[in-house]
C-alpha atoms as a PDB file:
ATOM      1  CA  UNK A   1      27.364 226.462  41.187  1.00  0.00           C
ATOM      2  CA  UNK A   2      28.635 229.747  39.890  1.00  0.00           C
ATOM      3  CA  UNK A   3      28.513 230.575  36.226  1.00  0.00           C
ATOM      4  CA  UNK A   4      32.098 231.763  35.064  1.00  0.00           C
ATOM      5  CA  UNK A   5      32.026 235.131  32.649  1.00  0.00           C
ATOM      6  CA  UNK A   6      35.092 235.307  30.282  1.00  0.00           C
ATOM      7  CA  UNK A   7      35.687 238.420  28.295  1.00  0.00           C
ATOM      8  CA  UNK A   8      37.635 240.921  26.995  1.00  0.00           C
ATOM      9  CA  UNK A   9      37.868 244.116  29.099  1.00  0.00           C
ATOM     10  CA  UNK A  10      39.803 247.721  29.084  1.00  0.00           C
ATOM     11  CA  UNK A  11      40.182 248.848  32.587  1.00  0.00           C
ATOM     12  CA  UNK A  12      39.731 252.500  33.065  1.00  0.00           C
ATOM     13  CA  UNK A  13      39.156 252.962  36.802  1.00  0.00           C
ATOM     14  CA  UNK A  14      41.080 251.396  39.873  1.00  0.00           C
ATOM     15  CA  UNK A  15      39.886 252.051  43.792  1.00  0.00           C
ATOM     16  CA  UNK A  16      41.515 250.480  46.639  1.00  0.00           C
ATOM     17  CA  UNK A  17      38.863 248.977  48.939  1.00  0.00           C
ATOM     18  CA  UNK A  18      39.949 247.065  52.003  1.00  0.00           C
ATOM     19  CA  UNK A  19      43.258 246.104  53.296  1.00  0.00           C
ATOM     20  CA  UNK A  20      44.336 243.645  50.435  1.00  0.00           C
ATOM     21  CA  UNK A  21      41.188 244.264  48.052  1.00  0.00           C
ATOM     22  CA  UNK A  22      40.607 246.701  44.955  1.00  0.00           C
ATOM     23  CA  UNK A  23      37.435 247.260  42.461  1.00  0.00           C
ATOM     24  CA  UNK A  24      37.817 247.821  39.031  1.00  0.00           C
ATOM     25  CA  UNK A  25      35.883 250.133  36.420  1.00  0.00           C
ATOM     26  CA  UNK A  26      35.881 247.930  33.419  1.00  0.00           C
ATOM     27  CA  UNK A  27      34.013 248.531  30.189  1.00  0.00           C
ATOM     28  CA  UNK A  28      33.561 244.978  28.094  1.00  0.00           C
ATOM     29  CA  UNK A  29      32.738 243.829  24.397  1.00  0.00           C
ATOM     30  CA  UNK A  30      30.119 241.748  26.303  1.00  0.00           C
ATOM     31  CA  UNK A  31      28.219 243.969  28.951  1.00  0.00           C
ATOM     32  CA  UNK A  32      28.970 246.836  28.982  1.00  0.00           C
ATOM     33  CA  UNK A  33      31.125 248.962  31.344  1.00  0.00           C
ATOM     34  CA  UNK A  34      31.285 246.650  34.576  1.00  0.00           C
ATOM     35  CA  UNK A  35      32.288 247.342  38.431  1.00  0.00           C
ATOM     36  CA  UNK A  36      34.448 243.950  39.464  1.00  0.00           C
ATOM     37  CA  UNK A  37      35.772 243.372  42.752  1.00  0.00           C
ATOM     38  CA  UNK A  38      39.458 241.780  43.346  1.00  0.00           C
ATOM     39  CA  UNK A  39      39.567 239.629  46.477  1.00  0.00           C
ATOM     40  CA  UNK A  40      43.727 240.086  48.149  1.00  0.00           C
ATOM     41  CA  UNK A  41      45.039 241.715  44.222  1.00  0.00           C
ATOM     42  CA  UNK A  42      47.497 243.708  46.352  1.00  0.00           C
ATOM     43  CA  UNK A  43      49.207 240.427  48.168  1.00  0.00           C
ATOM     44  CA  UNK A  44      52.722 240.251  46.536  1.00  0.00           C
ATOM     45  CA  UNK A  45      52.030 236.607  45.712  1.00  0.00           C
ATOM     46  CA  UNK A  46      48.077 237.404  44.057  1.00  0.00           C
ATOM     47  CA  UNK A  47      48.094 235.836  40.690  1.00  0.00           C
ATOM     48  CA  UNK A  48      45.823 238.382  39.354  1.00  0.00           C
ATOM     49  CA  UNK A  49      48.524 241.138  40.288  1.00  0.00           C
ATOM     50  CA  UNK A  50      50.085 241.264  36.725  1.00  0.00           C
ATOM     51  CA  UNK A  51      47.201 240.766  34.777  1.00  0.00           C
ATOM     52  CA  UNK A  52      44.777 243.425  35.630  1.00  0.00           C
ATOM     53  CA  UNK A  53      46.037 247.281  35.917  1.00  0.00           C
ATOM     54  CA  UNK A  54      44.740 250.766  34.453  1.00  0.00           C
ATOM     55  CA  UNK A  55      44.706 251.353  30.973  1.00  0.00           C
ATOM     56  CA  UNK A  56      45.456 247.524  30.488  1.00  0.00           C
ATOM     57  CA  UNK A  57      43.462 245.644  27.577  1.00  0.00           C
ATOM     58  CA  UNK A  58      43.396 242.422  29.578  1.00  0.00           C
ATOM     59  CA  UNK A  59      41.030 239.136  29.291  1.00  0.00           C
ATOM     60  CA  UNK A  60      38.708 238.976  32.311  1.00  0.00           C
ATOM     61  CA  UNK A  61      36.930 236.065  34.093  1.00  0.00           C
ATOM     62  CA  UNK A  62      34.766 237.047  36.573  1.00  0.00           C
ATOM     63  CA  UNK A  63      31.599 235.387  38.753  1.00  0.00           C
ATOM     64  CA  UNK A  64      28.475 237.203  39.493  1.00  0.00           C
ATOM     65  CA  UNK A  65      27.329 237.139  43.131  1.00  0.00           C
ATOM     66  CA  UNK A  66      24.257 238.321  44.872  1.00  0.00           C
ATOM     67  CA  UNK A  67      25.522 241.833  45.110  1.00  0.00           C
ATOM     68  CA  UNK A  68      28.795 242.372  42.829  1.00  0.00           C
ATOM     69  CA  UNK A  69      31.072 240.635  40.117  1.00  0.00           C
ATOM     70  CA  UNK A  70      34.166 239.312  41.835  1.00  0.00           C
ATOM     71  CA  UNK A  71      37.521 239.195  39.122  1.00  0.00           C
ATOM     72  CA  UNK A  72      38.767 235.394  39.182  1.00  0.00           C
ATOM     73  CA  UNK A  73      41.167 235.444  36.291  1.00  0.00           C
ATOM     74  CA  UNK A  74      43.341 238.283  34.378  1.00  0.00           C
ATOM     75  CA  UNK A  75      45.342 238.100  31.223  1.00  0.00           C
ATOM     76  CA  UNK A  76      46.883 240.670  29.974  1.00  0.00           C
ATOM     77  CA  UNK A  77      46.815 241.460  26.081  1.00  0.00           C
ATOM     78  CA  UNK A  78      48.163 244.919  25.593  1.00  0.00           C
ATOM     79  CA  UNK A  79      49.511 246.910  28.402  1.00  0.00           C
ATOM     80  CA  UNK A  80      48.753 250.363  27.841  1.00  0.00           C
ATOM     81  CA  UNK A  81      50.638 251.698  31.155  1.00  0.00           C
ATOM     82  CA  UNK A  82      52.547 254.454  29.481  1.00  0.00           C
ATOM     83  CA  UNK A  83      49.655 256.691  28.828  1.00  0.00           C
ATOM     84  CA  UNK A  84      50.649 258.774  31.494  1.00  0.00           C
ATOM     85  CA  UNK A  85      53.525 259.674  30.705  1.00  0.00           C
ATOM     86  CA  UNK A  86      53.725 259.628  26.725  1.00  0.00           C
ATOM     87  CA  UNK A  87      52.547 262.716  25.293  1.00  0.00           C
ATOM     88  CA  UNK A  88      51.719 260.644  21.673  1.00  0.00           C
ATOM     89  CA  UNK A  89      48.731 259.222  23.702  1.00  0.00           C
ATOM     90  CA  UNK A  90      45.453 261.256  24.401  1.00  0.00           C
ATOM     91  CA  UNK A  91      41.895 260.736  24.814  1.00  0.00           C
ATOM     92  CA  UNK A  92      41.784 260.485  21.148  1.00  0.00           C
ATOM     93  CA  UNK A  93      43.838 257.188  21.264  1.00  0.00           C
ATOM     94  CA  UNK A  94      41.627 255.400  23.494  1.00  0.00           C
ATOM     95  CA  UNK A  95      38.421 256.849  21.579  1.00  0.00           C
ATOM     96  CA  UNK A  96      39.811 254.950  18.874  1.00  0.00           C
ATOM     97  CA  UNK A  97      40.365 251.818  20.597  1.00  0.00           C
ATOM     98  CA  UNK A  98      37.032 251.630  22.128  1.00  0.00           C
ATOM     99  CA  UNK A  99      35.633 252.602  18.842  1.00  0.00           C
ATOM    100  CA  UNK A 100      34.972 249.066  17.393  1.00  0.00           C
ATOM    101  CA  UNK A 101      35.191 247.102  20.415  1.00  0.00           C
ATOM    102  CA  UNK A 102      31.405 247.161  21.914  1.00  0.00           C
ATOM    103  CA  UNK A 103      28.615 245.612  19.932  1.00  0.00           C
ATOM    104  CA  UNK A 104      25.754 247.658  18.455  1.00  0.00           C
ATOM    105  CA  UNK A 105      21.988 246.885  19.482  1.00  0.00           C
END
């Protein structure tokens, strides 16, 4: 039986892999920056569609396989989307975001 992983997660990276699949660059409170793989996220009717995008601050659920994490669930918290196009936001913004959000050995 697979062990579900529920975190929070900022989502810095997107690649598109196969036909209907994408992997995500995630870095969490929990482990660390992550690589998670999205089984069909670019179906129109995927449920994890609107919770998992760049820049989002979403809550994760993932399960770890043999050779990768595979993204079952996706909430989004803060959608961060604008970045791009906002001159307000910088590297400097998100510095200060992930700034208290990963633990300390």
């Amino acid at each position: 039986m697979a062990v579900h992983y529920r975190t929070n997660a900022i989502i810095f990276k997107k690649e598109d892999r196969s036909e209907a699949d994408r992997a995500f660059a995630v870095f969490t409170y929990d482990f660390g920056k992550l690589d998670v793989y999205a089984k069909a996220i670019r179906k129109i009717n995927s449920k994890l569609r609107a919770g998992i995008d760049i820049f989002y601050l979403s809550e994760i659920e993932f399960i770890r396989g043999k050779n990768n994490k595979t993204l079952t669930d996706a909430e989004p918290i803060e959608k961060n989307s604008n970045i791009f196009y906002d001159n307000n936001y910088n590297f400097d913004y998100i510095n200060r975001r992930l700034s208290g959000f990963y633990k300390y050995g």
